[in-house]
N, C-alpha and C. Protein backbone atom coordinates (compact mmCIF):
# COMPACT_ATOMS: atom_id res chain seq x y z
N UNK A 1 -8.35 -5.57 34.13
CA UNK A 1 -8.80 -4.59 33.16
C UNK A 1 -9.67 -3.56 33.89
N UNK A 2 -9.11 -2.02 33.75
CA UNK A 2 -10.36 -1.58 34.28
C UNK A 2 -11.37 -0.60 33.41
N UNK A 3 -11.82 -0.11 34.43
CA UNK A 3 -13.32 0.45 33.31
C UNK A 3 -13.11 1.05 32.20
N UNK A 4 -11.81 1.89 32.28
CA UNK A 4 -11.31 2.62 31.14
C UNK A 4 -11.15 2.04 29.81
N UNK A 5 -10.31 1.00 30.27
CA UNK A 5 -9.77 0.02 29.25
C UNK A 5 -11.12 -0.97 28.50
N UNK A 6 -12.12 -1.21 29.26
CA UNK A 6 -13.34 -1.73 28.74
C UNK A 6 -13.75 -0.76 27.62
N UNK A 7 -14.24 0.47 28.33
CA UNK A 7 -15.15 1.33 27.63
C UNK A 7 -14.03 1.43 25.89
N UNK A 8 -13.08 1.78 26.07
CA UNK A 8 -12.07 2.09 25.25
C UNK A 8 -12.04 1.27 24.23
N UNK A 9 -11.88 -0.40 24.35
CA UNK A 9 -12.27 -1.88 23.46
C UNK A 9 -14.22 -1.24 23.01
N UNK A 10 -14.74 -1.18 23.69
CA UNK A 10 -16.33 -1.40 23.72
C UNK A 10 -16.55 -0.08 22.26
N UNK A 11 -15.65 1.18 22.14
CA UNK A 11 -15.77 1.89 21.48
C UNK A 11 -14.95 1.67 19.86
N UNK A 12 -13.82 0.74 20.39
CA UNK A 12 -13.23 0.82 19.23
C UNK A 12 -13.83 -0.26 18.76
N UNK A 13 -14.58 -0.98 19.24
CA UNK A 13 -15.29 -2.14 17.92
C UNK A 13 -16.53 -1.85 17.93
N UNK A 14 -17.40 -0.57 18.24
CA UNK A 14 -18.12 0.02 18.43
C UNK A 14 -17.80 1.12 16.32
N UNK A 15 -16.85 1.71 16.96
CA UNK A 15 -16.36 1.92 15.86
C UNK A 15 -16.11 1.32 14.49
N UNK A 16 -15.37 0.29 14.88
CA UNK A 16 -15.11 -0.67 13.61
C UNK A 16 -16.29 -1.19 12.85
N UNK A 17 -17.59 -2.05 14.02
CA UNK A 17 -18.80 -2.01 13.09
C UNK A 17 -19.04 -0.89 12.09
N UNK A 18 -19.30 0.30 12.65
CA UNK A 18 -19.96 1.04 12.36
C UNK A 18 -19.45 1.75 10.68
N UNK A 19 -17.63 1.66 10.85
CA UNK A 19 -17.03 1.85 9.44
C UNK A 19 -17.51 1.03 8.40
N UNK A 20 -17.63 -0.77 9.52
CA UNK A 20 -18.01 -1.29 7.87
C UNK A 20 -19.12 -1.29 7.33
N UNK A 21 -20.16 -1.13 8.34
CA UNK A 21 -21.84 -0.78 7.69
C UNK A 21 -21.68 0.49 6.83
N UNK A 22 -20.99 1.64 7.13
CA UNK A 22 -20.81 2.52 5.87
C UNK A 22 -20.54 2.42 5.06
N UNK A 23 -19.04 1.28 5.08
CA UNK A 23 -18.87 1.01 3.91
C UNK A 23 -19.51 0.26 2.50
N UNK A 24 -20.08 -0.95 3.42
CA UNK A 24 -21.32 -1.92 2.87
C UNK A 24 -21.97 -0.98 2.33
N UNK A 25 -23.04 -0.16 3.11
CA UNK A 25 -23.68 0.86 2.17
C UNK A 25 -23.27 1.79 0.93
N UNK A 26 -22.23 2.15 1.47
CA UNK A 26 -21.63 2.88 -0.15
C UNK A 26 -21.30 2.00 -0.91
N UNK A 27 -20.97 1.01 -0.85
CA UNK A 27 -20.87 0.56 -2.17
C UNK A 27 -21.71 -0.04 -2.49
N UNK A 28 -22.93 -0.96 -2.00
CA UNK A 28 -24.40 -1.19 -2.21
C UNK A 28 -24.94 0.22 -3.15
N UNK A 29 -24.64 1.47 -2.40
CA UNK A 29 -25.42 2.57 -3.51
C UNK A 29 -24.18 2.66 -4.82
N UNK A 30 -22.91 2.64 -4.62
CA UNK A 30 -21.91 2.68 -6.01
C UNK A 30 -22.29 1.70 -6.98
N UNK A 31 -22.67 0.54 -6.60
CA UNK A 31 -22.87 -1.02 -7.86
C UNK A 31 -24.66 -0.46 -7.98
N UNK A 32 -25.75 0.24 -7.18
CA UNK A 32 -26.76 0.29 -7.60
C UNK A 32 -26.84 1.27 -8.91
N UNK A 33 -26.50 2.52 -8.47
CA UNK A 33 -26.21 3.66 -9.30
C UNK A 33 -25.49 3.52 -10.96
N UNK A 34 -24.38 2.85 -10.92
CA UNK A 34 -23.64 1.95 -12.04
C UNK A 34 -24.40 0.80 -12.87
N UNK A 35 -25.07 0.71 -12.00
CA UNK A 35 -26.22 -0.21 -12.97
C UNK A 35 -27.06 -0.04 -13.59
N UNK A 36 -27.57 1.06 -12.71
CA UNK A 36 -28.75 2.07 -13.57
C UNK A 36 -28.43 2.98 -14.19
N UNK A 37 -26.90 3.50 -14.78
CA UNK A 37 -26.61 4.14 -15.37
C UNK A 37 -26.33 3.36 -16.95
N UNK A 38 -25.79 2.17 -16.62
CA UNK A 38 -25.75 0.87 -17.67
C UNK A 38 -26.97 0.60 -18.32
N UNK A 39 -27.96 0.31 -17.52
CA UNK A 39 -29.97 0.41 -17.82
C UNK A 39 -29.84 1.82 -18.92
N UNK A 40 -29.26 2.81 -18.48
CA UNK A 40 -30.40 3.84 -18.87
C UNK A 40 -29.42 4.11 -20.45
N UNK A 41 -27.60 3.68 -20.75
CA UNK A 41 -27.48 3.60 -21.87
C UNK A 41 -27.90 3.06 -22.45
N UNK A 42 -28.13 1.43 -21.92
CA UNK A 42 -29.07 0.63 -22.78
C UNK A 42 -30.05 0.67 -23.70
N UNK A 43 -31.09 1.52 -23.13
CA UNK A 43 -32.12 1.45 -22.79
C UNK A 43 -31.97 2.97 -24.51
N UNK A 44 -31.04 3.91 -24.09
CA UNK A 44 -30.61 4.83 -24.97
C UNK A 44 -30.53 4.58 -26.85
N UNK A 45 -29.37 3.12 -26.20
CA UNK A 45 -29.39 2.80 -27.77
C UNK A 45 -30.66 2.26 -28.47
N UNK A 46 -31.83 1.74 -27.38
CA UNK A 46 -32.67 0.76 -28.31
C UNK A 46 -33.92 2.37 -28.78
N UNK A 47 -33.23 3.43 -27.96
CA UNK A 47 -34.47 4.52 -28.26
C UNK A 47 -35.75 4.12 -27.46
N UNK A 48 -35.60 3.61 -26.46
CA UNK A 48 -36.63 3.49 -25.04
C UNK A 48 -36.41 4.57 -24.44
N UNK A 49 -35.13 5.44 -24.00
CA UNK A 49 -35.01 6.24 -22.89
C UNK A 49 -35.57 7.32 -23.55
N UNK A 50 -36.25 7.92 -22.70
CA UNK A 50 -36.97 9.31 -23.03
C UNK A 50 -36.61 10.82 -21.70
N UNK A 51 -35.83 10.75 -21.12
CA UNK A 51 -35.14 11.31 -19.83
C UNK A 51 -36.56 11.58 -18.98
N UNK A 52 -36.04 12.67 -18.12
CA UNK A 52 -37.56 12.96 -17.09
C UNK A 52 -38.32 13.65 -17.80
N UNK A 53 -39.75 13.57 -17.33
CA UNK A 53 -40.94 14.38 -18.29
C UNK A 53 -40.85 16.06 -17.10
């Protein structure tokens, strides 16, 4: 194997981490956001929500 072929592996799973930590994160913020949008109908019907002051 030479150096090329290292660096080349070293980048593409270099890469691959890096897609799935983005991905993890977006959807960590998609299920956070969706939840607090669920909270804030909730929250609508009981006549708690009062929007921003």
């Amino acid at each position: 194997m030479t150096s090329d072929e290292t660096t080349a592996r070293i980048l593409t799973a270099a890469n691959g981490m890096l897609l799935d930590m983005l991905t993890a994160i977006a959807r960590k913020d998609y299920t956070d956001r969706r939840r607090q949008a669920e909270g804030i109908a909730k929250a609508k019907t009981e006549g708690a929500y009062k929007g921003r002051r």
